[in-house]
C-alpha atoms as a PDB file:
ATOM      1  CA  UNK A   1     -69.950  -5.822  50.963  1.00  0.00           C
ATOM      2  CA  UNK A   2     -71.074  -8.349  48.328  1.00  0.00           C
ATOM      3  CA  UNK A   3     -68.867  -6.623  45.522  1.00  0.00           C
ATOM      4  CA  UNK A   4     -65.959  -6.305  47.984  1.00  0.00           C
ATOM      5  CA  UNK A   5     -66.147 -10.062  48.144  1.00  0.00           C
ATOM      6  CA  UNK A   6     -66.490 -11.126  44.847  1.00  0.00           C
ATOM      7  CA  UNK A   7     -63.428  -8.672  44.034  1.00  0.00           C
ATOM      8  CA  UNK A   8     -61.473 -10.179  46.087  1.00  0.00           C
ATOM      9  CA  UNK A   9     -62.158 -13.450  45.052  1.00  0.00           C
ATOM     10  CA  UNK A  10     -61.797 -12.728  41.002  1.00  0.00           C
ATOM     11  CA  UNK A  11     -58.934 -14.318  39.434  1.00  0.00           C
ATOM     12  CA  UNK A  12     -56.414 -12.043  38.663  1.00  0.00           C
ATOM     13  CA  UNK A  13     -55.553 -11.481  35.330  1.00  0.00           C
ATOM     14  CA  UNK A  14     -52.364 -12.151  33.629  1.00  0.00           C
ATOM     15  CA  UNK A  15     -49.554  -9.247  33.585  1.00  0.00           C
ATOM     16  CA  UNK A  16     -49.306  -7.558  30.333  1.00  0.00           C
ATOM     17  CA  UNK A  17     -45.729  -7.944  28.697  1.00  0.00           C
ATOM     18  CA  UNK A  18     -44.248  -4.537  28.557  1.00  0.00           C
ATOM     19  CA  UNK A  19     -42.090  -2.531  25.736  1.00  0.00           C
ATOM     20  CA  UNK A  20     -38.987  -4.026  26.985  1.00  0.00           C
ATOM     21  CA  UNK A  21     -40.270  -7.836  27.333  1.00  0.00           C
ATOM     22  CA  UNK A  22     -41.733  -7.095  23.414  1.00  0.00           C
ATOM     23  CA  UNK A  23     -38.188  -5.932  22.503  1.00  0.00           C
ATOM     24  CA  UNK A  24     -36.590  -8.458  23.573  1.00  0.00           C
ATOM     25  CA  UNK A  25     -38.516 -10.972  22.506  1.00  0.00           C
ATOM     26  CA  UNK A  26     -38.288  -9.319  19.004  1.00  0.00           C
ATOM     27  CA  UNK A  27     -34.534  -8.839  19.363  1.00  0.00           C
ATOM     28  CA  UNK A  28     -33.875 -12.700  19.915  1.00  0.00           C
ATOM     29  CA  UNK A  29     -36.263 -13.445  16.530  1.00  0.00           C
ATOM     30  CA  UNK A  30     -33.841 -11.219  15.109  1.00  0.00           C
ATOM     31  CA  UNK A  31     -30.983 -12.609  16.535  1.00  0.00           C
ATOM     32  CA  UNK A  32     -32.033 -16.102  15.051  1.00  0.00           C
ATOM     33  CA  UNK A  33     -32.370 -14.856  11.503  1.00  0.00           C
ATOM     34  CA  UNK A  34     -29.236 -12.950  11.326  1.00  0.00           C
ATOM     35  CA  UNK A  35     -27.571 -16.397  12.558  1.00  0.00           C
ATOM     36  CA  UNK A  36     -29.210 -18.227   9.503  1.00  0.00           C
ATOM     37  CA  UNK A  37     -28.308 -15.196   7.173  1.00  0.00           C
ATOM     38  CA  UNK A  38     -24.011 -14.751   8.044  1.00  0.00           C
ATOM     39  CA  UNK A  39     -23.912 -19.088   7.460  1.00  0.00           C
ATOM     40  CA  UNK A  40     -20.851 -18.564   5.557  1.00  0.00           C
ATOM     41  CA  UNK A  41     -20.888 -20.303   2.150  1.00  0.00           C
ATOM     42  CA  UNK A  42     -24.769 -20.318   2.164  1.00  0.00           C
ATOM     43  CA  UNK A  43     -25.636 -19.822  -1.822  1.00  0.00           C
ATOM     44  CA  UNK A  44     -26.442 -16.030  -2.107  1.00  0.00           C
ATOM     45  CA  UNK A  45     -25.067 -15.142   1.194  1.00  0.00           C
ATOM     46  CA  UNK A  46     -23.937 -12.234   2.786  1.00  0.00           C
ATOM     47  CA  UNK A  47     -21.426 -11.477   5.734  1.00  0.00           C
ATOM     48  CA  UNK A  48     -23.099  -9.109   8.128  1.00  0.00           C
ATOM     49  CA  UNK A  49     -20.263  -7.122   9.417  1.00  0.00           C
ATOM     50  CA  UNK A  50     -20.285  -5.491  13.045  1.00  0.00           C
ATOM     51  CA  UNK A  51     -20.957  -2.087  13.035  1.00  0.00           C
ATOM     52  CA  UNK A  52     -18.415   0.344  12.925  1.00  0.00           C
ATOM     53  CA  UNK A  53     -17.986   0.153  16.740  1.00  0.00           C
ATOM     54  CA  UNK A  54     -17.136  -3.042  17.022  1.00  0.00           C
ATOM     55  CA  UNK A  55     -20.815  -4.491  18.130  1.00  0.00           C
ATOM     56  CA  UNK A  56     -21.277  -7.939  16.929  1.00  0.00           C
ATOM     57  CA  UNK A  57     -25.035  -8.356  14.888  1.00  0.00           C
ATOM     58  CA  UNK A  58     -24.989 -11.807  16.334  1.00  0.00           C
ATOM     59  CA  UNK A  59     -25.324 -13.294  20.171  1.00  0.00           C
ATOM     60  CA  UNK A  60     -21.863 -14.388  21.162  1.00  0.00           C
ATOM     61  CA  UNK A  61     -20.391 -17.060  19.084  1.00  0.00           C
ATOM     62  CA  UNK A  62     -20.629 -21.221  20.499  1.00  0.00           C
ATOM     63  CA  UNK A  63     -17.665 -22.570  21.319  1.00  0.00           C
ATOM     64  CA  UNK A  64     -16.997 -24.345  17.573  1.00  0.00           C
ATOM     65  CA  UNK A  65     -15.089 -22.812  14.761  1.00  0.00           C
ATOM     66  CA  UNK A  66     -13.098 -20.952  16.967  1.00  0.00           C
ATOM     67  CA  UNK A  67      -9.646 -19.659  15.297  1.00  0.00           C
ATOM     68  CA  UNK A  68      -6.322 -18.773  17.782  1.00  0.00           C
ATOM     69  CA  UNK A  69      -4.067 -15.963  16.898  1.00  0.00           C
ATOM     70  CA  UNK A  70      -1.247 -18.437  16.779  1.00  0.00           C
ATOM     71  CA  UNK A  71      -1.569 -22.083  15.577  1.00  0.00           C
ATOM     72  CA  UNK A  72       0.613 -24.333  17.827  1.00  0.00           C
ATOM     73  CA  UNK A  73       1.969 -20.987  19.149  1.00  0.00           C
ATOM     74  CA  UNK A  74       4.232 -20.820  15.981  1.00  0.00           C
ATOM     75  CA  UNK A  75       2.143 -20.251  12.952  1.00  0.00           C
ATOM     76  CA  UNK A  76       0.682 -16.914  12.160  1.00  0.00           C
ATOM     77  CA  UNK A  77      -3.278 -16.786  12.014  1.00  0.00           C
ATOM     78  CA  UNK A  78      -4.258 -13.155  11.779  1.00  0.00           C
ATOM     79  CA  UNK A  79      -6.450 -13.992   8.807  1.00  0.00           C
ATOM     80  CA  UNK A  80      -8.625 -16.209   9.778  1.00  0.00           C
ATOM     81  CA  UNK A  81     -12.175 -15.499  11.782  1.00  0.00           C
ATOM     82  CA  UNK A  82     -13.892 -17.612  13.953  1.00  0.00           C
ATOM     83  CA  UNK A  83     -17.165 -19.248  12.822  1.00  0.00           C
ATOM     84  CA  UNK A  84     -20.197 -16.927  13.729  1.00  0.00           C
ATOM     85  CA  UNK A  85     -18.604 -14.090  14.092  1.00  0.00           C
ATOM     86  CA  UNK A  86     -18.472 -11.009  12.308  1.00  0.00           C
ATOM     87  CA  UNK A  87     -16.259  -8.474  12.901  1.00  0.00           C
ATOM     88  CA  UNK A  88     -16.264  -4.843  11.003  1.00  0.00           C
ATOM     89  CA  UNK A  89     -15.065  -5.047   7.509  1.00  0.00           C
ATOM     90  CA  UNK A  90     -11.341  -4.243   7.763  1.00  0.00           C
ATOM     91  CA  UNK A  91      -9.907  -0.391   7.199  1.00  0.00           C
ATOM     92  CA  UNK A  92      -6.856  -0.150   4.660  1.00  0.00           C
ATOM     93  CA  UNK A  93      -5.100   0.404   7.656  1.00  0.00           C
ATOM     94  CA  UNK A  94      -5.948  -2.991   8.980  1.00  0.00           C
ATOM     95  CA  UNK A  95      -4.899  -4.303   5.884  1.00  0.00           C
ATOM     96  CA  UNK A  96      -2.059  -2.995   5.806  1.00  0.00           C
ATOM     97  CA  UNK A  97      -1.324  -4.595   9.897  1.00  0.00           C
ATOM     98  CA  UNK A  98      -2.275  -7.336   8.234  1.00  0.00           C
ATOM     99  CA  UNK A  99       0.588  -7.971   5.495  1.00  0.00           C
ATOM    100  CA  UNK A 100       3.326  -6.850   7.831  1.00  0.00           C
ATOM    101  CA  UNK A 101       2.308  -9.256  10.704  1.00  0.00           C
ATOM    102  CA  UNK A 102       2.472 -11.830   8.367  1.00  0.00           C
ATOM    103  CA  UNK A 103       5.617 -10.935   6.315  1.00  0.00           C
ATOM    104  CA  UNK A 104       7.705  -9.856   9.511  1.00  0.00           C
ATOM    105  CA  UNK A 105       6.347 -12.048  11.905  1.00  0.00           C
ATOM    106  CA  UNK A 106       9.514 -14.542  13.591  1.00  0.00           C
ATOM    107  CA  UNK A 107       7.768 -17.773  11.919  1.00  0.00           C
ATOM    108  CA  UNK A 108       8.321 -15.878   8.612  1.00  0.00           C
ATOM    109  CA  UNK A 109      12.281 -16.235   8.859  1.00  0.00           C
ATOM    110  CA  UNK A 110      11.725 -19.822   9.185  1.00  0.00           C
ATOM    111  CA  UNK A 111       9.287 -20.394   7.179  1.00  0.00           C
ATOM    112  CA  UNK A 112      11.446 -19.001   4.692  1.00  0.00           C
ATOM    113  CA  UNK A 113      14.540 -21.387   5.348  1.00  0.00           C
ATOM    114  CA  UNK A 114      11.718 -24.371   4.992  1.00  0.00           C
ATOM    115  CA  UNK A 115      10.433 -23.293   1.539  1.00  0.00           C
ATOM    116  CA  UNK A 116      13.830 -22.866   0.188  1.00  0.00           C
ATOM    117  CA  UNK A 117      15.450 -25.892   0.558  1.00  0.00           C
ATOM    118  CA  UNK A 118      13.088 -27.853  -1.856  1.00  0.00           C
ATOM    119  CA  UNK A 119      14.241 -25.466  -4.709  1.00  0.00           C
ATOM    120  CA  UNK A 120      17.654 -25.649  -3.534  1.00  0.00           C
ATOM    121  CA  UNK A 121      17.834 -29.561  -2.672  1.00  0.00           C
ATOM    122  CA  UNK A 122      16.616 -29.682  -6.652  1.00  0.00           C
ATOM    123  CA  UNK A 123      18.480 -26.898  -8.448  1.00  0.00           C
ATOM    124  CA  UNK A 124      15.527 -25.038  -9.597  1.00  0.00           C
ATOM    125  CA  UNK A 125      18.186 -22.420 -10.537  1.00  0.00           C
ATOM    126  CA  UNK A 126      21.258 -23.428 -10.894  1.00  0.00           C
ATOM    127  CA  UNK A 127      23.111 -20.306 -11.768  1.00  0.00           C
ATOM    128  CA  UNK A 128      22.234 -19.429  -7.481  1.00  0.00           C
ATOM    129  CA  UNK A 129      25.033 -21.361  -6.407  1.00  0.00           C
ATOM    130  CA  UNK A 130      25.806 -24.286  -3.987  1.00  0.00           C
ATOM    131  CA  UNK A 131      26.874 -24.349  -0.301  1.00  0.00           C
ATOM    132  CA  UNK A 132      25.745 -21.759   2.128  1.00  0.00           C
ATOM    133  CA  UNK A 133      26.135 -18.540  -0.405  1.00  0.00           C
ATOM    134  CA  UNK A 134      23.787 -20.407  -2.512  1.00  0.00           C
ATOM    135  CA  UNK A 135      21.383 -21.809   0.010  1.00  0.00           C
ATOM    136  CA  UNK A 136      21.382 -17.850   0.768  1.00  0.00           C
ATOM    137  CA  UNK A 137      20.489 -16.739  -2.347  1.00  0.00           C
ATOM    138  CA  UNK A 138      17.536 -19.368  -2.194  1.00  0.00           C
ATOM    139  CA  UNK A 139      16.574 -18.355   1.363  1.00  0.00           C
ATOM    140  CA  UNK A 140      16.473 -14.143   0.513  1.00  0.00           C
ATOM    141  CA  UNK A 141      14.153 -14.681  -2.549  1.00  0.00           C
ATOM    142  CA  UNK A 142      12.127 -17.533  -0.533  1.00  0.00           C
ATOM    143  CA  UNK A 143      11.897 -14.623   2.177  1.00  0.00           C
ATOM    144  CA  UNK A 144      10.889 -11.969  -0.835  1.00  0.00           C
ATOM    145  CA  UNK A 145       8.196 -14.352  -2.040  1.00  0.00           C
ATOM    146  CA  UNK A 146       6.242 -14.325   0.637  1.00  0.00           C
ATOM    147  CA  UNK A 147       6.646 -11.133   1.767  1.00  0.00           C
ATOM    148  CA  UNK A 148       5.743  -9.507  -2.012  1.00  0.00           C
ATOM    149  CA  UNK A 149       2.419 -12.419  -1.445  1.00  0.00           C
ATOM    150  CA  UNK A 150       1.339 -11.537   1.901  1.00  0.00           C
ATOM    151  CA  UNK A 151       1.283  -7.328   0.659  1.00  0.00           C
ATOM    152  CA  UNK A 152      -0.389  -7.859  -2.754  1.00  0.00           C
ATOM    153  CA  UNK A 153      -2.924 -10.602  -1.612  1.00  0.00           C
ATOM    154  CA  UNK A 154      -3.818  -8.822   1.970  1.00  0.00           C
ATOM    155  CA  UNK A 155      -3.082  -5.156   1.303  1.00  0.00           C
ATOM    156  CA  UNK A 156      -2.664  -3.860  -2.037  1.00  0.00           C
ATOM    157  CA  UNK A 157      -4.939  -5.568  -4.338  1.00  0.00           C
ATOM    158  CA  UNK A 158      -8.161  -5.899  -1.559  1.00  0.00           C
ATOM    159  CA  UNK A 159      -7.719  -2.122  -0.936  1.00  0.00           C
ATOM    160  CA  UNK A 160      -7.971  -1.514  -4.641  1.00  0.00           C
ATOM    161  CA  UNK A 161     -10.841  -3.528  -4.915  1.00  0.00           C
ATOM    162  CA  UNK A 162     -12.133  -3.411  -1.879  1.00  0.00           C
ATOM    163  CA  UNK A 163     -12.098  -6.839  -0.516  1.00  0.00           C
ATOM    164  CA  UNK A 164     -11.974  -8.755   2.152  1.00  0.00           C
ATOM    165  CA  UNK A 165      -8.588 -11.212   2.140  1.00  0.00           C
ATOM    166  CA  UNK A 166      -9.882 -12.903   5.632  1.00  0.00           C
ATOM    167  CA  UNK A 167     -10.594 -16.655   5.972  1.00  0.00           C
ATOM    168  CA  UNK A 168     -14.273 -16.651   7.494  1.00  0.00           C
ATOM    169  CA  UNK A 169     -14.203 -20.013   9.369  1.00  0.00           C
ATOM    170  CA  UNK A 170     -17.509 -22.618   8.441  1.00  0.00           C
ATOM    171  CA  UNK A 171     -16.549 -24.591  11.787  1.00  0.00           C
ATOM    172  CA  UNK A 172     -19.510 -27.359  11.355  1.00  0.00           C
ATOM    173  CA  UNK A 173     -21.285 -29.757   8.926  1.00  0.00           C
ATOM    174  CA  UNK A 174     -20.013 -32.132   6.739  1.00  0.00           C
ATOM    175  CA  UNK A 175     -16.336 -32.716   6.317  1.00  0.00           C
ATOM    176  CA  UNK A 176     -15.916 -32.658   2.637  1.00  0.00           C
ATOM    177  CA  UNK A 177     -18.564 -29.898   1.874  1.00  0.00           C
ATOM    178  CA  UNK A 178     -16.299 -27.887   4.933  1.00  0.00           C
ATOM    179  CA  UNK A 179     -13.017 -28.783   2.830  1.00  0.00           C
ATOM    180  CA  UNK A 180     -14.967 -27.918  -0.341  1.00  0.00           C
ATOM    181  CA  UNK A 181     -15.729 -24.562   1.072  1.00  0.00           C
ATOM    182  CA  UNK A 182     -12.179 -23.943   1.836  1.00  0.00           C
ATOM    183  CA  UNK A 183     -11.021 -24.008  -1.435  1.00  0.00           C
ATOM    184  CA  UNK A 184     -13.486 -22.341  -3.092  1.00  0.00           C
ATOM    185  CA  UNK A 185     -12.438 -19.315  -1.003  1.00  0.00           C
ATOM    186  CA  UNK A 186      -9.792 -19.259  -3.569  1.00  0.00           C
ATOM    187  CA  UNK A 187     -12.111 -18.195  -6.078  1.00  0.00           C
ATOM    188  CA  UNK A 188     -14.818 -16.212  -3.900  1.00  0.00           C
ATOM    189  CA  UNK A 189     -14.461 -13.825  -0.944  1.00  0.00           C
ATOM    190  CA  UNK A 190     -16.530 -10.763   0.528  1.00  0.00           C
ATOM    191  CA  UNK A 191     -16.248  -7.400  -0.871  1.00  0.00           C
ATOM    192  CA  UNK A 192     -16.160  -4.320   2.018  1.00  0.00           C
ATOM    193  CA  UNK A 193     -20.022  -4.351   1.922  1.00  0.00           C
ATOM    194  CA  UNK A 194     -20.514  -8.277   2.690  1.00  0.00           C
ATOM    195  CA  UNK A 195     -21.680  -9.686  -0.336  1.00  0.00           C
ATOM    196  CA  UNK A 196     -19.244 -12.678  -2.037  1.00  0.00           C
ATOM    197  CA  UNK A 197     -17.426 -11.889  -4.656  1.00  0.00           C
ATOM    198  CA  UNK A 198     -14.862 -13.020  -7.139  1.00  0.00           C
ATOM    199  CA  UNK A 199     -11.473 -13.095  -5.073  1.00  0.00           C
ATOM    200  CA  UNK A 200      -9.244 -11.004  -7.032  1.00  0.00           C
ATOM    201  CA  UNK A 201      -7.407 -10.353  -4.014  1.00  0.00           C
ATOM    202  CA  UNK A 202      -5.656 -14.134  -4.334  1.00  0.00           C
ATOM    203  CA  UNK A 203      -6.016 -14.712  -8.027  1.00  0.00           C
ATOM    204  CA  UNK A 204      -4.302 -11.224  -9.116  1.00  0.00           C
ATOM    205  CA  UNK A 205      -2.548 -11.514  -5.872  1.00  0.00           C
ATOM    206  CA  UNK A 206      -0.791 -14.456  -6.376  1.00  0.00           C
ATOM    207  CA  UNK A 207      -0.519 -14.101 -10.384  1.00  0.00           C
ATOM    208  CA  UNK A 208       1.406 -10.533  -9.156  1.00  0.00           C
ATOM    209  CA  UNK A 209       3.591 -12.055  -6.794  1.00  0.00           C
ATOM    210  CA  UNK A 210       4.806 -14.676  -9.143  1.00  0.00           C
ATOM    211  CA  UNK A 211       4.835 -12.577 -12.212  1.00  0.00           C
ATOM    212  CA  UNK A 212       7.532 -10.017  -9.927  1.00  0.00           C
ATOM    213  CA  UNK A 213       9.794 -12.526  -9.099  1.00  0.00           C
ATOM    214  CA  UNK A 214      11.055 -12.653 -12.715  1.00  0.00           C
ATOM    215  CA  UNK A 215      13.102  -9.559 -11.880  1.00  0.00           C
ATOM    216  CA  UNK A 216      14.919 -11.125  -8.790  1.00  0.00           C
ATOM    217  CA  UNK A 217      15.240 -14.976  -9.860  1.00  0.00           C
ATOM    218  CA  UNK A 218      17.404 -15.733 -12.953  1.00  0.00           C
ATOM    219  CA  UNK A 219      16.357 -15.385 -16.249  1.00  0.00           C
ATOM    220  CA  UNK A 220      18.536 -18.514 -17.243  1.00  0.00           C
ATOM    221  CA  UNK A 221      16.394 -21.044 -15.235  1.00  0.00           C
ATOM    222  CA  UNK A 222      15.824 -24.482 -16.552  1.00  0.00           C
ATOM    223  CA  UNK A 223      12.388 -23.810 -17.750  1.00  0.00           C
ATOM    224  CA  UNK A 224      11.154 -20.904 -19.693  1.00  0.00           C
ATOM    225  CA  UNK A 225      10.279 -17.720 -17.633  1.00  0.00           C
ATOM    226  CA  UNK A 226       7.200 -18.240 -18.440  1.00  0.00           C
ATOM    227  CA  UNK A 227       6.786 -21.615 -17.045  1.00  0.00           C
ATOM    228  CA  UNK A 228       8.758 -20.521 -13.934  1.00  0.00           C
ATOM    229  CA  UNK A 229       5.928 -18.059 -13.331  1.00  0.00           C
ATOM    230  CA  UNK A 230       3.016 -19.987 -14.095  1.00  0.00           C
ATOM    231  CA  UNK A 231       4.607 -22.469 -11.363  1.00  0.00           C
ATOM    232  CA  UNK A 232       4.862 -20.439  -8.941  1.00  0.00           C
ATOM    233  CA  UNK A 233       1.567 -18.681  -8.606  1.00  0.00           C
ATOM    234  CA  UNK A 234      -0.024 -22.404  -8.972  1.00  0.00           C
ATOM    235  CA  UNK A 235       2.309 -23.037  -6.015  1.00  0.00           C
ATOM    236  CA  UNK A 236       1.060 -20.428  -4.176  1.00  0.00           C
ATOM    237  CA  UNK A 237      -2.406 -20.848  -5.218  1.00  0.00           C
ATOM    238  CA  UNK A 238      -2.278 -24.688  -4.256  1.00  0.00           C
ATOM    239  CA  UNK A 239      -0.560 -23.807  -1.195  1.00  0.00           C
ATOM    240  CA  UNK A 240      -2.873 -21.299   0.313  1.00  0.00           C
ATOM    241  CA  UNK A 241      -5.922 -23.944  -0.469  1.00  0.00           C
ATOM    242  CA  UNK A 242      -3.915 -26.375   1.915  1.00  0.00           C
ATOM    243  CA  UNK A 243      -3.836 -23.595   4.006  1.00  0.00           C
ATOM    244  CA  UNK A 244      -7.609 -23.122   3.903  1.00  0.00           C
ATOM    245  CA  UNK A 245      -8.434 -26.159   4.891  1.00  0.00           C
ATOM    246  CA  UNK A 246      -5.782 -26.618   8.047  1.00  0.00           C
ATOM    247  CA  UNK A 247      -7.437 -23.470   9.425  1.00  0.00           C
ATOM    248  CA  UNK A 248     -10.706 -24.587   8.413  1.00  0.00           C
ATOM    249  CA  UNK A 249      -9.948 -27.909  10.673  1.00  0.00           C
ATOM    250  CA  UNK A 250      -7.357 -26.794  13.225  1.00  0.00           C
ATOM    251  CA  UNK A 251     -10.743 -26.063  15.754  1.00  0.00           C
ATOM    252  CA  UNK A 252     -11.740 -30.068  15.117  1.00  0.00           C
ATOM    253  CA  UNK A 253      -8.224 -30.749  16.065  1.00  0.00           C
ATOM    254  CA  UNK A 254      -7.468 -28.610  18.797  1.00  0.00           C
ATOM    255  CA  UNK A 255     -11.020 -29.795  20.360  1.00  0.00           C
ATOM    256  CA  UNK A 256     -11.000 -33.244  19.491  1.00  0.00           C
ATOM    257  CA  UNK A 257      -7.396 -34.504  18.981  1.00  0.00           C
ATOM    258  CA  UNK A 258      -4.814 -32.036  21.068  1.00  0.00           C
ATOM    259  CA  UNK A 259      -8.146 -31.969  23.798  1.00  0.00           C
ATOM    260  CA  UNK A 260      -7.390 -28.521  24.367  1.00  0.00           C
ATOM    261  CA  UNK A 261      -9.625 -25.522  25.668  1.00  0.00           C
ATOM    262  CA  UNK A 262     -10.674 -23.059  22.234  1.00  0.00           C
ATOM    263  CA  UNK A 263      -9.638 -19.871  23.024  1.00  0.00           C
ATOM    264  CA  UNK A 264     -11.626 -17.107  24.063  1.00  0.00           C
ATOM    265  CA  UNK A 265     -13.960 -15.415  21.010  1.00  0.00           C
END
């Protein structure tokens, strides 16, 4: 009777965590480390892609950083990711999607009109002509510009070298490192395995795009050929820096300016 009684009255002892509460204790830890290790811009970093099936590495992303499809429902933003997440590294057919959604999308055709009339307001070429057959002949090659950029910088040279063309988004910390960061993604970009690399997909990209508009602009420009080239890639390059840092801050505005809802990771 006596042992009865003092079993009953023994404190009972604490449940022991089983395989699955280990796990998943061990899979948050993990969780936390791989959130320190895809910090994009972090000095030796590495993107850690999903796996091929589309699982993310990381617990959902927070609600900063996040990039729309369409800025102001106009502009084109297929290349940019949201901060925190990590998608699979892109196939050459994704690549590909890539350059044509941005060459043929509608905002193309009028992006097109926009970049033209500076060079035709200021006779970069005069032998193109004035009125509306030679605001046409602006417009075309305007068109051709960025159609030849969007294939060589997203498709054609990252396939070659296997890079990654995408924007990965910072989306916090301090505004001039974040712009600083933006631009430097001019120079450095991940390769198909993660790691950062030198981004020959815009330098060559670029330097190609300009360097093949010398057989559809005229030879008799103002300027040397030469110069005419070397203008336009630093155009380009100088324009998809600007470009960097809108999409780096178009979250901050969208949150904190337009007040709107991000959308959905």
């Amino acid at each position: 009777m006596s042992s009865a009684a003092d079993s009953a009255h023994q404190t009972p002892s604490a449940p022991q965590a089983t395989s699955s509460d280990e796990q998943r204790k061990a899979g948050s830890t993990q969780d936390q480390k791989l959130k320190l290790q895809n910090t994009p811009g972090a000095s030796g970093d590495r993107v850690q892609y999903a796996t091929p099936g589309g699982t993310q590495p990381n617990t959902p992303p927070p609600d900063f950083g996040q990039q729309p499809k369409r800025i102001l429902g106009i502009m084109p933003n297929y290349r940019a990711v949201s901060a925190n997440v990590r998608p699979a590294p892109p196939t050459v057919g994704e690549k590909f999607k890539i350059a044509t959604q941005n060459s043929f999308d509608y905002s193309a055709f009028i992006f097109a009109g926009i970049d033209a009339e500076p060079l035709y307001i200021a006779k970069s070429y005069p032998t193109l002509g004035n009125g509306w057959s030679g605001y046409s002949q602006y417009y075309w090659r305007s068109f051709t510009d960025k159609a030849v950029g969007n294939y060589m910088t997203d498709f054609l040279i990252p396939t070659i070298t296997h890079e990654d063309s995408r924007y990965f988004t910072l989306g916090k910390g301090r505004k001039l490192y974040r712009a600083y960061y933006a631009i430097s993604r001019l120079l450095i970009t991940p390769n198909d395995e993660g790691y950062n690399t030198l981004n020959l997909s815009e330098i060559v990209g670029k330097g190609a795009q300009a360097g093949l508009g010398n057989f559809y602009y005229p030879s008799t420009a103002t300027s040397g050929a030469w110069t005419m080239t070397e203008q336009r890639w630093l155009e380009q390059l100088g324009r998809d820096g600007l470009t960097n840092i809108f999409r780096e801050f178009w979250p901050d505005i969208t949150t904190h300016v337009l007040h709107m809802k991000p959308p959905n990771p």
